[in-house]
Structures are given as structure tokens and as C-alpha cells.
C-alpha atoms as a PDB file:
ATOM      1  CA  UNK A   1       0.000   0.000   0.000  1.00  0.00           C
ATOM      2  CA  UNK A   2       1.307   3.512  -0.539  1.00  0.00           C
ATOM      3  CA  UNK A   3       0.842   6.776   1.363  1.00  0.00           C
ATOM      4  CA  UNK A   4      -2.222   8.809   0.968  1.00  0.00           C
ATOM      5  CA  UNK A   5      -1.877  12.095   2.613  1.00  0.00           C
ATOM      6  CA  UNK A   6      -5.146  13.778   3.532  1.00  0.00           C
ATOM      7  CA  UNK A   7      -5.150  17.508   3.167  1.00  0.00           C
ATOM      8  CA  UNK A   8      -8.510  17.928   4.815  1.00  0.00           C
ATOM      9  CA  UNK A   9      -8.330  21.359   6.073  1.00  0.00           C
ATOM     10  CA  UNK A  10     -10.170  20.392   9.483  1.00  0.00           C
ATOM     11  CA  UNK A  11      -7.664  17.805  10.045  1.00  0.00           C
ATOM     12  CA  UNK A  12      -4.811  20.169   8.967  1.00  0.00           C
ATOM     13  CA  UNK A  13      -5.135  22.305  12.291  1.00  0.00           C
ATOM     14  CA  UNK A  14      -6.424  20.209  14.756  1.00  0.00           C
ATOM     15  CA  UNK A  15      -5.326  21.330  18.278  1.00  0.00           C
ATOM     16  CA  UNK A  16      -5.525  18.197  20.539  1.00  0.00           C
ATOM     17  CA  UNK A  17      -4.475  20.494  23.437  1.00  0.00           C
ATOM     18  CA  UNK A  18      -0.942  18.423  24.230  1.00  0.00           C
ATOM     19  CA  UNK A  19       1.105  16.256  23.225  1.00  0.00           C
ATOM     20  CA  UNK A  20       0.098  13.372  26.055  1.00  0.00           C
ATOM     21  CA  UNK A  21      -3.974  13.727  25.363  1.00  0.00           C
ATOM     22  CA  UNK A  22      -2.498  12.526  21.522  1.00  0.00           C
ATOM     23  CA  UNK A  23       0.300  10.023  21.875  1.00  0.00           C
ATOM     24  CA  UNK A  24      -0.295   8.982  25.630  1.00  0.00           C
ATOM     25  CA  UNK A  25       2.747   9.600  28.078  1.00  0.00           C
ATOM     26  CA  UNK A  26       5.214   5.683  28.237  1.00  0.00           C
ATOM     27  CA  UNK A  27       6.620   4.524  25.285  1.00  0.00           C
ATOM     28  CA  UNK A  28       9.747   2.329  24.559  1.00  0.00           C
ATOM     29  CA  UNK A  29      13.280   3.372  24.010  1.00  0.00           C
ATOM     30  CA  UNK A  30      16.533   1.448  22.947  1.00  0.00           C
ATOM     31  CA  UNK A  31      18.776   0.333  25.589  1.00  0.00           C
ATOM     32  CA  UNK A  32      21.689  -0.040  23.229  1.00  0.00           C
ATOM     33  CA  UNK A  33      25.140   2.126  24.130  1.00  0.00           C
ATOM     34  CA  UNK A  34      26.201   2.519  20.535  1.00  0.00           C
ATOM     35  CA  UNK A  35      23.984   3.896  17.326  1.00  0.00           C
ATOM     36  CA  UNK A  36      24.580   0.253  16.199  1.00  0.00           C
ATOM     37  CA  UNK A  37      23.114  -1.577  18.783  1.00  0.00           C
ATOM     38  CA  UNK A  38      20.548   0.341  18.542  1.00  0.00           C
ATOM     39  CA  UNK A  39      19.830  -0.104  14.958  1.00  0.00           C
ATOM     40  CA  UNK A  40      20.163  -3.667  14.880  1.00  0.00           C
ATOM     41  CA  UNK A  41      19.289  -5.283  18.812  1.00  0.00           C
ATOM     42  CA  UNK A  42      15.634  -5.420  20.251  1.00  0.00           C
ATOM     43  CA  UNK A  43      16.964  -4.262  23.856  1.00  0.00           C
ATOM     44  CA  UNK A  44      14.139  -2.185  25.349  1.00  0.00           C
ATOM     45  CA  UNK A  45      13.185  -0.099  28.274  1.00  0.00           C
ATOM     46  CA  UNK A  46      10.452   1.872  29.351  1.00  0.00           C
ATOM     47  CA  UNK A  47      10.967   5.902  28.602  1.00  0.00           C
ATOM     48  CA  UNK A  48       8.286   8.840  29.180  1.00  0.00           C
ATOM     49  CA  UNK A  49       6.813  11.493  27.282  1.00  0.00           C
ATOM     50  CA  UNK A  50       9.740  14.185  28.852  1.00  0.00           C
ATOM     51  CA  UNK A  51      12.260  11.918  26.511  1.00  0.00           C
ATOM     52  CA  UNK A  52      11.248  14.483  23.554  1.00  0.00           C
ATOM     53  CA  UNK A  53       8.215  16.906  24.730  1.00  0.00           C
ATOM     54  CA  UNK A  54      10.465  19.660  25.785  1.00  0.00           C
ATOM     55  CA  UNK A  55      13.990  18.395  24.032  1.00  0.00           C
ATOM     56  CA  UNK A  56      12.795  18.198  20.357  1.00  0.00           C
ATOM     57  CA  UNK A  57      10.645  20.601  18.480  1.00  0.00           C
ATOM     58  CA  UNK A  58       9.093  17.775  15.990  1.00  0.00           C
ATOM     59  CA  UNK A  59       7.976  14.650  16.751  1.00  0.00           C
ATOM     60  CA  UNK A  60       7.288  12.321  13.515  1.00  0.00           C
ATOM     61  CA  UNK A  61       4.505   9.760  14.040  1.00  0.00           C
ATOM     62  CA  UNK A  62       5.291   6.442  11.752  1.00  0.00           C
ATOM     63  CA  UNK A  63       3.203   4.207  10.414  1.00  0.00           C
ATOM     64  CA  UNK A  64       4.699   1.016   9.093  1.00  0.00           C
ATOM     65  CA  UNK A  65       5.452  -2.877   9.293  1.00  0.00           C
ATOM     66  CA  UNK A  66       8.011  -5.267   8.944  1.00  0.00           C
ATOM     67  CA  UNK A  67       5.895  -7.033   6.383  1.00  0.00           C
ATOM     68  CA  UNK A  68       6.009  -3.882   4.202  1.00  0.00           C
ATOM     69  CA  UNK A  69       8.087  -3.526   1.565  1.00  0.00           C
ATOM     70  CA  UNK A  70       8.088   0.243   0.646  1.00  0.00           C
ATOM     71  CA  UNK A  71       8.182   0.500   4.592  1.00  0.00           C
ATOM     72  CA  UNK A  72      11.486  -0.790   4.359  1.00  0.00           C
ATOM     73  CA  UNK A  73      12.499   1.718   1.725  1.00  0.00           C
ATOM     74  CA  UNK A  74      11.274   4.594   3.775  1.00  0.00           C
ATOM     75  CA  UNK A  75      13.338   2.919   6.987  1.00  0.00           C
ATOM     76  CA  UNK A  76      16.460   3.530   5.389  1.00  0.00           C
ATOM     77  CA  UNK A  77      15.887   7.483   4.358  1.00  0.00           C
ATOM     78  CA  UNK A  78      14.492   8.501   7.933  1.00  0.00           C
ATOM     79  CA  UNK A  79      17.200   6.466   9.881  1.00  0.00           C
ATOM     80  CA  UNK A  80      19.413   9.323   7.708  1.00  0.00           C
ATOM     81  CA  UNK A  81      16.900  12.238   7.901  1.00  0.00           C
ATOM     82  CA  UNK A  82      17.059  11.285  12.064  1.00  0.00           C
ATOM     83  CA  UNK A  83      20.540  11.367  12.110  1.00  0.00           C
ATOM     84  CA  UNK A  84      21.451  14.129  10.159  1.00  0.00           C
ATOM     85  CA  UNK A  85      18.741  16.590  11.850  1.00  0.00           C
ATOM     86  CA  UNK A  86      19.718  15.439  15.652  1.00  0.00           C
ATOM     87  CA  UNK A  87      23.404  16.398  15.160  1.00  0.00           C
ATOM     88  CA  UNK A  88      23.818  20.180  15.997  1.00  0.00           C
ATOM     89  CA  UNK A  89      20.154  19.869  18.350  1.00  0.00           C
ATOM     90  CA  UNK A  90      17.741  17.731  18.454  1.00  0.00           C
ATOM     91  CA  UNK A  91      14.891  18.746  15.807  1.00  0.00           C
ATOM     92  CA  UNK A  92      12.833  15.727  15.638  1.00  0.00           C
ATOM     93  CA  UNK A  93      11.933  12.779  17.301  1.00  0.00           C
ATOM     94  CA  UNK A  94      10.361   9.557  15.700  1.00  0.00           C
ATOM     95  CA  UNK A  95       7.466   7.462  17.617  1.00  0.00           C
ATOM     96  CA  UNK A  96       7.164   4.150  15.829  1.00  0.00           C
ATOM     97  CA  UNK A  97       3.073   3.474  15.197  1.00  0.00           C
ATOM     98  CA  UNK A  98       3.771  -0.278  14.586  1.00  0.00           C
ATOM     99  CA  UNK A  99       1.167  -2.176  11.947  1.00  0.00           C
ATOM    100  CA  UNK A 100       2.845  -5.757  12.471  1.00  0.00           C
ATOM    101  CA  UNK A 101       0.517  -8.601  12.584  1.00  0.00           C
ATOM    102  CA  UNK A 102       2.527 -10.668  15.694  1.00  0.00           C
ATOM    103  CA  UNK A 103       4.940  -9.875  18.658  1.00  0.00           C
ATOM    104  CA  UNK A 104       7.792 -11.474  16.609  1.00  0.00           C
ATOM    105  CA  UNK A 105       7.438  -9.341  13.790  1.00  0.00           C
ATOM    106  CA  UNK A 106       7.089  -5.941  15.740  1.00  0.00           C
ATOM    107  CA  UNK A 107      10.594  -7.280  17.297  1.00  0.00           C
ATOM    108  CA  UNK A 108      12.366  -7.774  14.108  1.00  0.00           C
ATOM    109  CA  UNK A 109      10.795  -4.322  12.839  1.00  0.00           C
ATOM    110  CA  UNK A 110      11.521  -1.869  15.733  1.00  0.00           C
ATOM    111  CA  UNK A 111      15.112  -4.139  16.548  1.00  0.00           C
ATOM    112  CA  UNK A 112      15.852  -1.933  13.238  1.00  0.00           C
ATOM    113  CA  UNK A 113      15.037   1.347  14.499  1.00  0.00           C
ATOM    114  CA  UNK A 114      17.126   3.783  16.647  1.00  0.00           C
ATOM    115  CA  UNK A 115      14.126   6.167  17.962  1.00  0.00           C
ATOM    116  CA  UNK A 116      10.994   5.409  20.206  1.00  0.00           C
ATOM    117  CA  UNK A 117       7.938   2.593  19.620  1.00  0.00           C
ATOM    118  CA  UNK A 118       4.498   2.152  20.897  1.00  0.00           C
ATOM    119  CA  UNK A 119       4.446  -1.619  22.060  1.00  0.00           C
ATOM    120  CA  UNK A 120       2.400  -3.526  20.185  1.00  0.00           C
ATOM    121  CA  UNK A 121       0.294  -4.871  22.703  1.00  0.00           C
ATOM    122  CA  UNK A 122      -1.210  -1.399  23.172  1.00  0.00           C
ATOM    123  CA  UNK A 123      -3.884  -2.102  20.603  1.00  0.00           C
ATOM    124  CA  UNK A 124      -5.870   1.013  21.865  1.00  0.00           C
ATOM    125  CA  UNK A 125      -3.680   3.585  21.218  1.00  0.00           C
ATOM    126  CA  UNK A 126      -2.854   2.413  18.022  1.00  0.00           C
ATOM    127  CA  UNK A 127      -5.855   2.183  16.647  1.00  0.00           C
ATOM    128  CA  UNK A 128      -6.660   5.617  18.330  1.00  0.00           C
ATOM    129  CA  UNK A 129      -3.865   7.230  16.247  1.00  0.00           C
ATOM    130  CA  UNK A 130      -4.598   5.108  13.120  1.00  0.00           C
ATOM    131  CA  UNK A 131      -8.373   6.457  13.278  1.00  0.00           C
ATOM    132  CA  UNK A 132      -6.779  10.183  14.057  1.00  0.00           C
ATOM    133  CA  UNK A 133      -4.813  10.309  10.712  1.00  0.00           C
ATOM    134  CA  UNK A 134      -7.056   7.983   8.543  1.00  0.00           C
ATOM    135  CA  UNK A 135      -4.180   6.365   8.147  1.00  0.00           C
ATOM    136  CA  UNK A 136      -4.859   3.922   4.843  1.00  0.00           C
ATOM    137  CA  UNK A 137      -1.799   2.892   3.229  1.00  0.00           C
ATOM    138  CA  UNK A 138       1.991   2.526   4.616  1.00  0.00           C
ATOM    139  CA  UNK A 139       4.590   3.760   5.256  1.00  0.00           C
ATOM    140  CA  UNK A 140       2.548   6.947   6.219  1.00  0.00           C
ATOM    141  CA  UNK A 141       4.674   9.598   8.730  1.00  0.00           C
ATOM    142  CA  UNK A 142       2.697  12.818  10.435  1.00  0.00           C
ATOM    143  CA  UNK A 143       4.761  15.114  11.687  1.00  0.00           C
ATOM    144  CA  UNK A 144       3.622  17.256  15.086  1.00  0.00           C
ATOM    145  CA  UNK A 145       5.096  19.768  17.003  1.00  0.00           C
ATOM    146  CA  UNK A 146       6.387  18.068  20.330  1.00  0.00           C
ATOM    147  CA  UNK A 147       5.438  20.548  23.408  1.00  0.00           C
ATOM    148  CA  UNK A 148       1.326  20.428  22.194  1.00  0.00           C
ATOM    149  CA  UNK A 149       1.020  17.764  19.745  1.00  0.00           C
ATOM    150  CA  UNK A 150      -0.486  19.816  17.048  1.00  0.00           C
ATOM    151  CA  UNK A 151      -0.539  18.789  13.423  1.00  0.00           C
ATOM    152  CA  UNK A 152       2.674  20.405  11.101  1.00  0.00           C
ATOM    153  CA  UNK A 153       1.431  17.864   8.379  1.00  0.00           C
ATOM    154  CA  UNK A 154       0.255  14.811   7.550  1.00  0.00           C
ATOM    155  CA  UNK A 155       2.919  14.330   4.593  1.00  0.00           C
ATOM    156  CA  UNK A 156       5.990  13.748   6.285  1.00  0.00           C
ATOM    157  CA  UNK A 157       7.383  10.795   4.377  1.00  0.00           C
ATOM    158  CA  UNK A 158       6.841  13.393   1.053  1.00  0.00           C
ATOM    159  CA  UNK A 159       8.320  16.268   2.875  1.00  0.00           C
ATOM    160  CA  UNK A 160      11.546  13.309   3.597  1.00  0.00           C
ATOM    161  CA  UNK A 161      11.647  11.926   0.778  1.00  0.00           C
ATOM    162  CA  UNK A 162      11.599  15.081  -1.784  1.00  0.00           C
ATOM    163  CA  UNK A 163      13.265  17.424   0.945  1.00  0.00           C
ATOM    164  CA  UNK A 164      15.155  15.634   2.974  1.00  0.00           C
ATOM    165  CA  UNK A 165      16.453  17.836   6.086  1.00  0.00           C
ATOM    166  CA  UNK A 166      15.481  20.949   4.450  1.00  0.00           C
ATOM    167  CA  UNK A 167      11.867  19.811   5.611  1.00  0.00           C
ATOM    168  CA  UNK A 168      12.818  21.657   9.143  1.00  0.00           C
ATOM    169  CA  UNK A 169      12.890  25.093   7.540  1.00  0.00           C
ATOM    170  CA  UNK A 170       9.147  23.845   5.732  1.00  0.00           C
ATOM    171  CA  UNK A 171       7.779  22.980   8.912  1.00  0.00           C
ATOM    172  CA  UNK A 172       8.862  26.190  10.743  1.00  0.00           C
ATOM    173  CA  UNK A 173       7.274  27.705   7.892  1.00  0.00           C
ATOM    174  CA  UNK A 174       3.745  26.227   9.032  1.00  0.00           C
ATOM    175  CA  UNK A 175       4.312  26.470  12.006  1.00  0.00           C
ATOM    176  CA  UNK A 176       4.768  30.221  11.968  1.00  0.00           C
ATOM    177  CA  UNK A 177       2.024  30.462   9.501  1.00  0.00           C
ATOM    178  CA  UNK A 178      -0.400  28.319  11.776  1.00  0.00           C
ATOM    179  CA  UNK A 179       0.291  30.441  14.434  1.00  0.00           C
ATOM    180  CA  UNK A 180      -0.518  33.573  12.854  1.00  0.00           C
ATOM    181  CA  UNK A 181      -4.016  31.890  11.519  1.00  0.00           C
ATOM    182  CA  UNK A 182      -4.742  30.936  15.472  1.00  0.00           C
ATOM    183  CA  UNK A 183      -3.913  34.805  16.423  1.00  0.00           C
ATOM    184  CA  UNK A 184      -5.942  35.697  13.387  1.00  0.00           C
ATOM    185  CA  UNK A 185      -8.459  33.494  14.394  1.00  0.00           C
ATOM    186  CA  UNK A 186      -8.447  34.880  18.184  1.00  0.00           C
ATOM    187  CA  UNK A 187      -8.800  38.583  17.562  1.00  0.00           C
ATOM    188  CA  UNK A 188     -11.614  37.818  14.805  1.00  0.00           C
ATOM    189  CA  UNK A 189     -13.660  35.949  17.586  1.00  0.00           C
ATOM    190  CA  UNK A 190     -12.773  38.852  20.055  1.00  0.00           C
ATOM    191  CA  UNK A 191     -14.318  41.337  17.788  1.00  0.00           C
ATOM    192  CA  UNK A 192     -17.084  39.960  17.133  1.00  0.00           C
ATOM    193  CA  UNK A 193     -17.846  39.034  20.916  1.00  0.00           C
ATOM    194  CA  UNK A 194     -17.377  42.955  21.665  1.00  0.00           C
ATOM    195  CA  UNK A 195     -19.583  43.872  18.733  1.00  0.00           C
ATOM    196  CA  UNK A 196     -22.217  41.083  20.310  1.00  0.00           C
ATOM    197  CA  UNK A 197     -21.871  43.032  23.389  1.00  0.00           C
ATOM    198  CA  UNK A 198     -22.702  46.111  22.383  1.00  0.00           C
ATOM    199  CA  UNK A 199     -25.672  44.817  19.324  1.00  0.00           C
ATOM    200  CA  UNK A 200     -27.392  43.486  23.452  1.00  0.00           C
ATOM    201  CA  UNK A 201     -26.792  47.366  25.112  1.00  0.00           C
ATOM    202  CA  UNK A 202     -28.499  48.528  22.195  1.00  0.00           C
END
């Protein structure tokens, strides 16, 4: 299956409110000293949300499986993406969404991957996120800003893939322009609650 990105404008700025209400607050992390043993062991250890809410402005959510071919692909271009844009500071962080059918396979998947996972078992949240994104083909990768968990975009693996680390400078671009659309958005709803006011003293 390939990605489908959904520009649905309602989707585009949805606020959740943080980053915990969207991606829940435990997660697992590798254990391994070295970059390769975390690339290539499935040693594991419980982490928390602090591991990249206030540390990393982005956090990429992706959607994938072991059984996956073009998943696969995609592994190899973020694993560089996620190394190249954590060397000066750390700009992004990756949460692992994980589509394998069994235990086994989500261990030889995320035994591949240096950054965080949802565990498998956690059907809930999964599904939850899944349902969030309409996620309907793979490899599919949202990006979100860490501290609040709102949406940057829903195209991350196009932004990757056509843009490579100059995606940063696009999402602070959104981000910036998001922001001025919620200010925007604020002082039109203030106006028009003052000119409410005084339509009721009249």
C-alpha cells in the first residue's frame, strides 16, 4: 500500500491540546550504548513522554510494518533524515506506530530502528492514532510539534523523501504560519464578541 496524505483542512489544524492527550505519556526506548546496537538489537526499556516533549521541536509519528516492503524503503531514508537533523540539536523525534501482525514481527521491525515505539500490545492507542490520521496505506509519517502535539502535516514521508532535512525550515514555515491563523483566528472571535456586546446594550 502507498501513502495517501489527507489535506482535509479540518484535520490540517487540529489542536488536541498536548502532546500526552495525543500520543499517551510511556513509550519504549533502545537500551543499546552505541547507534549500532541500537539499529540492529531489540533491547528495550520503558521511557516517558519528557524523553522528547520539551527536548525536540518535531515529533514524527510512523506508520509502518516489517511485512512492508516500501516500509522498508522509507526505513532507510528517515534512519538518515534522524541522524542528520539530531546532530547540531535535536529537531525531531520519531514514535514508531507499529502495523505488524505478531509480537515477533514488531521485534524484528523496531530491533531496526534507533528512535521510540508504541508496544504492540497497546492495541488502543494504536488504533486511536490510526483512526486520528485515517491512516490507509503505509509507510505513512505525520509530523507534530512536540510541546502540544499539534498537526505540522500529515505528509511527512513526502516532505523526507523530496526534501530531505530541508523539511525543518518547511515545517517552521507552518508552524509560523499556523500560528498567525490561530492569532488571526483569536482577535476575529474577540471582535465579534465585543460587537455582540454592544448589538445586546443597544
Amino acid at each position: 500500500m502507498s501513502e495517501q496524505p489527507n489535506n482535509d483542512p479540518q484535520l490540517l489544524y487540529v489542536h488536541p491540546g498536548s502532546i500526552e492527550s495525543l500520543v499517551g505519556t510511556s513509550f519504549l526506548k533502545k537500551k543499546g550504548l552505541t547507534e549500532k546496537d541500537r539499529e540492529t538489537l531489540f533491547s528495550v526499556e520503558d521511557c516517558y513522554v519528557e524523553e522528547f516533549k520539551h527536548s525536540h521541536k518535531y515529533l514524527a509519528l510512523l506508520f509502518c510494518a516489517g511485512w512492508c516492503p516500501p516500509c522498508r524503503t522509507f526505513l532507510g531514508l528517515l534512519k538518515e533524515f534522524y541522524s542528520e537533523v539530531n546532530i547540531e540539536s535535536k529537531q525531531c523525534e520519531v514514535l514508531y506506530v507499529p502495523l505488524d501482525k505478531t509480537e515477533a514481527e514488531f521485534q524484528e521491525s523496531y530491533g531496526a530502528m534507533p528512535w521510540l515505539a508504541i508496544p504492540l500490545s497497546d492495541q488502543a492507542r494504536i488504533k486511536s492514532l490510526k483512526e486520528r490520521y485515517r491512516v490507509t496505506g503505509i509507510p505513512h509519517c505525520v509530523i507534530v510539534r512536540s510541546e502540544d502535539g499539534a498537526l505540522v502535516t500529515p505528509a511527512g514521508r513526502k516532505d523526507i523523501h523530496e526534501r530531505g532535512t530541508k523539511s525543518i525550515e518547511d515545517w517552521n514555515k507552518t508552524v509560523l504560519l499556523n500560528k498567525e491563523r490561530e492569532e488571526q483566528q483569536l482577535q476575529y472571535e474577540a471582535e465579534q464578541e465585543q460587537l455582540r456586546l454592544k448589538l445586546t446594550q443597544i
